[in-house]
C-alpha atoms as a PDB file:
ATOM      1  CA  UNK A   1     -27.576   8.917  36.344  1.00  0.00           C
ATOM      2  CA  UNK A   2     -29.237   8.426  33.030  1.00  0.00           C
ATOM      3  CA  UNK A   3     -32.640   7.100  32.419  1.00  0.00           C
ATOM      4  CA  UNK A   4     -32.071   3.553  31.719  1.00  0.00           C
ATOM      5  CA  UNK A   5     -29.035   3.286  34.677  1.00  0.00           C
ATOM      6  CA  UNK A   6     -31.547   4.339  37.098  1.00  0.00           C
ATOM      7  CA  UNK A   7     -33.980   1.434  35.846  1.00  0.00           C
ATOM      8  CA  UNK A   8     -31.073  -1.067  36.128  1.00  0.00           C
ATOM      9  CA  UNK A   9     -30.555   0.230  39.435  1.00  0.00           C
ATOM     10  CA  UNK A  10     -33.839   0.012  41.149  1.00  0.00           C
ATOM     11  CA  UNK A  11     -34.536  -3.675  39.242  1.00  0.00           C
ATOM     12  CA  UNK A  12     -31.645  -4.525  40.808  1.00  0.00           C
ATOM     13  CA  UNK A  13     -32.082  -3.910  44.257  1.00  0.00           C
ATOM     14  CA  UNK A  14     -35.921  -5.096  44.115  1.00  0.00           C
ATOM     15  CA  UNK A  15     -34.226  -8.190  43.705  1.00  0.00           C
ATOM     16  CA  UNK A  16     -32.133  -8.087  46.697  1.00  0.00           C
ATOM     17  CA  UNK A  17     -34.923  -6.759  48.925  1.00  0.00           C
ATOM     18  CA  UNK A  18     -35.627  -8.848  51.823  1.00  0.00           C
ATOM     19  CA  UNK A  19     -33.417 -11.050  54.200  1.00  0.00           C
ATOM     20  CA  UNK A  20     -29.885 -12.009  53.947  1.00  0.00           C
ATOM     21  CA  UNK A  21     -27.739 -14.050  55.449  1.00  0.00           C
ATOM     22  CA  UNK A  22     -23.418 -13.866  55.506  1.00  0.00           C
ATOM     23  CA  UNK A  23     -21.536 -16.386  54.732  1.00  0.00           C
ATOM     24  CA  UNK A  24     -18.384 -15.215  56.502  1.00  0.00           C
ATOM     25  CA  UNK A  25     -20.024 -14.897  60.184  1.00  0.00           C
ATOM     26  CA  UNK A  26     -20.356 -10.698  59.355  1.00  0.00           C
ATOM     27  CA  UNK A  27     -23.617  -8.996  61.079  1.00  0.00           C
ATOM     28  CA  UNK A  28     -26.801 -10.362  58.907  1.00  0.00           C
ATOM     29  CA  UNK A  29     -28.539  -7.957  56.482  1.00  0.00           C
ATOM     30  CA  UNK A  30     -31.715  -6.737  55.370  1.00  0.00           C
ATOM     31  CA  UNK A  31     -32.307  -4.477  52.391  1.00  0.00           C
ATOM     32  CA  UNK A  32     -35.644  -2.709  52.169  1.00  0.00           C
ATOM     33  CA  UNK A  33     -36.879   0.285  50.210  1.00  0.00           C
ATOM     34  CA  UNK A  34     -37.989   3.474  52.437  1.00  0.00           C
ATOM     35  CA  UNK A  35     -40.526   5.584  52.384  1.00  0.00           C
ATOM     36  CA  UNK A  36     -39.166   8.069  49.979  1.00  0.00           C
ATOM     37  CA  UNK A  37     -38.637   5.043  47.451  1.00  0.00           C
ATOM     38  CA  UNK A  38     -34.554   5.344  48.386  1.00  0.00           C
ATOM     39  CA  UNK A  39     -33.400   1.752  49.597  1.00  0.00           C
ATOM     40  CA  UNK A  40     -31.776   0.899  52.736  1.00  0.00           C
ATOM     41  CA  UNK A  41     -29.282  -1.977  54.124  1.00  0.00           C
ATOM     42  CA  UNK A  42     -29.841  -3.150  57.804  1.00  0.00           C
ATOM     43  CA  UNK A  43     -27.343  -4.533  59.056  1.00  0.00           C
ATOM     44  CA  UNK A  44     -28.076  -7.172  62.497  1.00  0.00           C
ATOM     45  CA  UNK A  45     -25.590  -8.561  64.938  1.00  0.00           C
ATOM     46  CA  UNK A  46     -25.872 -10.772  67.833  1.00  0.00           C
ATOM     47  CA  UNK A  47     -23.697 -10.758  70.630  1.00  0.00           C
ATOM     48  CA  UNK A  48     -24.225 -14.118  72.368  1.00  0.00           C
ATOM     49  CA  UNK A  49     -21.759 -13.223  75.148  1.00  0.00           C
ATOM     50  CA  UNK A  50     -24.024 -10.297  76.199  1.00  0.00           C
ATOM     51  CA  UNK A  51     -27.081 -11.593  75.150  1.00  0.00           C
ATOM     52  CA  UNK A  52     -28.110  -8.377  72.992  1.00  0.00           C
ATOM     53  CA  UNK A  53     -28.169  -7.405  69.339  1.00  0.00           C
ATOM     54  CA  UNK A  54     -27.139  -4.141  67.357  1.00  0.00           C
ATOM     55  CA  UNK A  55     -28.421  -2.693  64.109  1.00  0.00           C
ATOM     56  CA  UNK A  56     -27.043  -0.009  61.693  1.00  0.00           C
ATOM     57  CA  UNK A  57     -29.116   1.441  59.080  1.00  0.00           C
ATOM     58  CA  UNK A  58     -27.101   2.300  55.509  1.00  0.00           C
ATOM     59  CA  UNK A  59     -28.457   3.793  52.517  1.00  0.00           C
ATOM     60  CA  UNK A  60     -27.598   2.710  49.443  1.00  0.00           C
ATOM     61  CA  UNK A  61     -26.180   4.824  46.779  1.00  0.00           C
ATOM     62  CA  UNK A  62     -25.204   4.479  43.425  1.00  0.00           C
ATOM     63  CA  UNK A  63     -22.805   5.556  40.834  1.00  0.00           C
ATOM     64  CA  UNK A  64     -21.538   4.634  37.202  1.00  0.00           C
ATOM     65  CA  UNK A  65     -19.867   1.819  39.369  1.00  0.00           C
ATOM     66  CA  UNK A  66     -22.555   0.404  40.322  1.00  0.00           C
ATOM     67  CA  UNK A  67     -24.244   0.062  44.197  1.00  0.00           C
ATOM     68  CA  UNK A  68     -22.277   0.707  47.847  1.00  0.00           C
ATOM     69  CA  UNK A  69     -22.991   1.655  51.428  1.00  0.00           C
ATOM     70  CA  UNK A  70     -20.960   3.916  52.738  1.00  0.00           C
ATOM     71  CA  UNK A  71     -19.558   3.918  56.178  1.00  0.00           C
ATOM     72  CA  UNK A  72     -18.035   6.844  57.189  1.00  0.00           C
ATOM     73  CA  UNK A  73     -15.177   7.167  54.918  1.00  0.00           C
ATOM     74  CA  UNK A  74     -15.427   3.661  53.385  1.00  0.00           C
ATOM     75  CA  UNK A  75     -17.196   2.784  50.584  1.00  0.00           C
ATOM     76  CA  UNK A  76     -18.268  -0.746  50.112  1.00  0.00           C
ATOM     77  CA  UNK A  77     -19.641  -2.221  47.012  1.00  0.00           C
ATOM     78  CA  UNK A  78     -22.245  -4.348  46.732  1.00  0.00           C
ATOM     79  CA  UNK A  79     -22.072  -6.641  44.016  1.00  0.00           C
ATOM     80  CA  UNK A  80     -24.478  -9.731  42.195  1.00  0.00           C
ATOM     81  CA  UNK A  81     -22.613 -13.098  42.524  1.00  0.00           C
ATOM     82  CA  UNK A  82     -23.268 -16.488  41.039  1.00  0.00           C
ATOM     83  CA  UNK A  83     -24.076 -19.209  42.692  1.00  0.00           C
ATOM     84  CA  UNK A  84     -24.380 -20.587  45.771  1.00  0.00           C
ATOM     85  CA  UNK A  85     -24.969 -17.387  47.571  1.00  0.00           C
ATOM     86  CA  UNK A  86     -26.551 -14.060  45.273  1.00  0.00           C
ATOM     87  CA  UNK A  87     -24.495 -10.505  46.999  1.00  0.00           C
ATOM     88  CA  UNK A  88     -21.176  -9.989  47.939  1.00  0.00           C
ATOM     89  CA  UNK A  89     -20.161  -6.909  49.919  1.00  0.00           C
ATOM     90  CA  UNK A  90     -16.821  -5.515  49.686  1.00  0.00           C
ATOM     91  CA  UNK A  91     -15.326  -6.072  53.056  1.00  0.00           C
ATOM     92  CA  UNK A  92     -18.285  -7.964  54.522  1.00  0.00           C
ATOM     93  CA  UNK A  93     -18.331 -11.213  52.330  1.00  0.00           C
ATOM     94  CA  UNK A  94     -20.624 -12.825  50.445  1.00  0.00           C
ATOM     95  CA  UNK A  95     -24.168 -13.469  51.675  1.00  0.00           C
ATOM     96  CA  UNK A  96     -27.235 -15.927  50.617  1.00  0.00           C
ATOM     97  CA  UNK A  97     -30.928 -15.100  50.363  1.00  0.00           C
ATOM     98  CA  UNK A  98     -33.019 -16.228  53.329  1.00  0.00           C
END
């Protein structure tokens, strides 16, 4: 990734650090940047039948393409969107700030 990429990169995703929440009823998100300065998407779900919650913890990578999770062998981009909501996730939806 070349210099300027890699700038575009991490300004982007210090602005989507913090609390998200999906529009589409998928698990709830947080995206936070580790201790090794890589960032990270947490993804929270509630299961109100069972009265418990589940997390999964995603790092987030990046390419020429821009930024994805992957989950085993599924990659899903994550992608600014205008207005109302601010990220959409391929196969997970769209999602607003909280």
């Amino acid at each position: 990734m070349m210099m300027e990429e890699e700038y575009q990169y991490h300004n982007l995703l210090s602005l989507w650090q913090g609390g998200w929440m999906s529009v589409n009823g998928n698990p709830d998100i947080y995206i936070f940047q580790g201790y090794d300065s890589n960032y990270c998407l947490l993804a929270y779900s509630y299961d109100k039948e069972y009265g418990r919650g589940t997390f999964s913890c995603y790092e987030i990578e990046a390419d020429e393409g821009g930024s994805y999770i992957r989950m085993g062998m599924k990659l899903c981009r994550m992608e600014p969107e205008e207005s109302p909501y601010g990220l959409h996730i391929s196969g997970w939806g769209s999602y607003m700030k909280n």
